[in-house]
C-alpha atoms as a PDB file:
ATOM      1  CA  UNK A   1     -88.821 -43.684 143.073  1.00  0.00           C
ATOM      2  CA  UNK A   2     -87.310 -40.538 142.799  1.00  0.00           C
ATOM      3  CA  UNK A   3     -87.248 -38.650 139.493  1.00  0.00           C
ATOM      4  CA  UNK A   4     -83.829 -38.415 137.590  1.00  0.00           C
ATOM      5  CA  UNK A   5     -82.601 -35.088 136.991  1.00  0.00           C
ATOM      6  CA  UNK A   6     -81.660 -34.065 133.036  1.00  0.00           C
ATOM      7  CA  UNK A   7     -77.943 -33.689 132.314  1.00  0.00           C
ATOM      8  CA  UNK A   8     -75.995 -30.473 131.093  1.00  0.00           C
ATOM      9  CA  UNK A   9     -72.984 -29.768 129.312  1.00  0.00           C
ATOM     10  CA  UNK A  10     -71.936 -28.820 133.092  1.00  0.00           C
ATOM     11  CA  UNK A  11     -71.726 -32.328 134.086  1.00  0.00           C
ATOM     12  CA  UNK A  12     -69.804 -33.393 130.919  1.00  0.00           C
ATOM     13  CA  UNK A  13     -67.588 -30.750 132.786  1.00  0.00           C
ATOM     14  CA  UNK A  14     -67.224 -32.431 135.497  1.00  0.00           C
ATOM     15  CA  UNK A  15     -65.879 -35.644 133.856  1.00  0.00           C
ATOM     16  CA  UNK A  16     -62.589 -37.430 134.113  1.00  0.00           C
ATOM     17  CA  UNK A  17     -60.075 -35.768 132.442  1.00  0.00           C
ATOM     18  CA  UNK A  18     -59.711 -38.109 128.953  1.00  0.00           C
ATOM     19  CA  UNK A  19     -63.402 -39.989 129.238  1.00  0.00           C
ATOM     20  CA  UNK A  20     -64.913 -38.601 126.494  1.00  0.00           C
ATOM     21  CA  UNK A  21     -68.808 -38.732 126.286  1.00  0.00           C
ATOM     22  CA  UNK A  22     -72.124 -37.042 124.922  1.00  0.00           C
ATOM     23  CA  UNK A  23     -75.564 -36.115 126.115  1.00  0.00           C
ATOM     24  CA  UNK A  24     -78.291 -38.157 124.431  1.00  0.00           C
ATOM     25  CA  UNK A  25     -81.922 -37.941 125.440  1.00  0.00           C
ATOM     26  CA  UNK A  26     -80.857 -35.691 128.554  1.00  0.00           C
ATOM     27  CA  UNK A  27     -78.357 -38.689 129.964  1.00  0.00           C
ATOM     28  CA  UNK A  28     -74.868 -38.541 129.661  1.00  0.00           C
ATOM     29  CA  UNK A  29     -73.472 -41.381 127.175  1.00  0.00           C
ATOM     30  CA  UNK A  30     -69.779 -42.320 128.013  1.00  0.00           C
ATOM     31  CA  UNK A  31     -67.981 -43.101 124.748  1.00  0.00           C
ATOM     32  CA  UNK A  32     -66.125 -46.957 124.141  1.00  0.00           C
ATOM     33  CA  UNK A  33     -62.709 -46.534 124.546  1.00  0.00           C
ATOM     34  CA  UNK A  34     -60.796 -47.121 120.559  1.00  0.00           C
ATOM     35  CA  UNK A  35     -59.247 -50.001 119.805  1.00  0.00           C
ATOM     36  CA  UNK A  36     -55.580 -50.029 118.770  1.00  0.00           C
ATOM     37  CA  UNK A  37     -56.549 -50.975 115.334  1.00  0.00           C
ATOM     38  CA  UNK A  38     -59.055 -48.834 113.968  1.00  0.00           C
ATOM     39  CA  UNK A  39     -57.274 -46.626 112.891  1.00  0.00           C
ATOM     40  CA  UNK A  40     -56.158 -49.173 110.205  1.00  0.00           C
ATOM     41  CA  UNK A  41     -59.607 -49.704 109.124  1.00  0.00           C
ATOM     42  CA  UNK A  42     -60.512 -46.073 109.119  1.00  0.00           C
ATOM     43  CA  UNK A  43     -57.274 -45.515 107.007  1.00  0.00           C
ATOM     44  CA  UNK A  44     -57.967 -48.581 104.320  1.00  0.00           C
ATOM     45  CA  UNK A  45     -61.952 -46.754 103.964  1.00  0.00           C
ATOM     46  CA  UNK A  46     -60.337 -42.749 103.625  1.00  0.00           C
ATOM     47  CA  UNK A  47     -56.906 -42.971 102.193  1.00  0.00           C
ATOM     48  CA  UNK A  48     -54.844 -40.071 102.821  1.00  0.00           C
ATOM     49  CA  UNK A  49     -52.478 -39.443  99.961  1.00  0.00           C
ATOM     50  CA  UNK A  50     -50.500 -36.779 102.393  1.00  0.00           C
ATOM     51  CA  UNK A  51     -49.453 -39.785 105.323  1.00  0.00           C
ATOM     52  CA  UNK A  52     -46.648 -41.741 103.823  1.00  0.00           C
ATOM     53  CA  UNK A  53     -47.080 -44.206 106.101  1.00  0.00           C
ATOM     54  CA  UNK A  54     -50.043 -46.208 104.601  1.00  0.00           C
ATOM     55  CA  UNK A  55     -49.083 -48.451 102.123  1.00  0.00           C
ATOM     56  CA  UNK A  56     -51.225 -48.513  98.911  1.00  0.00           C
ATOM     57  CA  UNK A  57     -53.732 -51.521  98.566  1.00  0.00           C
END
């Protein structure tokens, strides 16, 4: 087998335009795309008292 080559922040470059991703251990690690409703959970665990559009629990 041939050895894998490490990755660089060159080839995170080189990525689609919105994939987002990170290097980990050398290899590039592509990101989950979010799901429409985390926000809402990330909202009801950090409040922000400045966004009138979240309702108070």
């Amino acid at each position: 087998m041939r050895p894998r080559s490490t990755a660089t922040i060159e080839d995170l470059y080189h990525l689609p335009e919105n994939a987002k991703a990170e290097l980990v251990d050398g290899e590039i690690a592509e990101a989950e795309p979010a799901v429409p409703h985390w926000r809402m959970a990330v909202n009801d665990l950090f409040p922000d008292p400045k966004n009138p559009f979240i309702l108070p629990a």
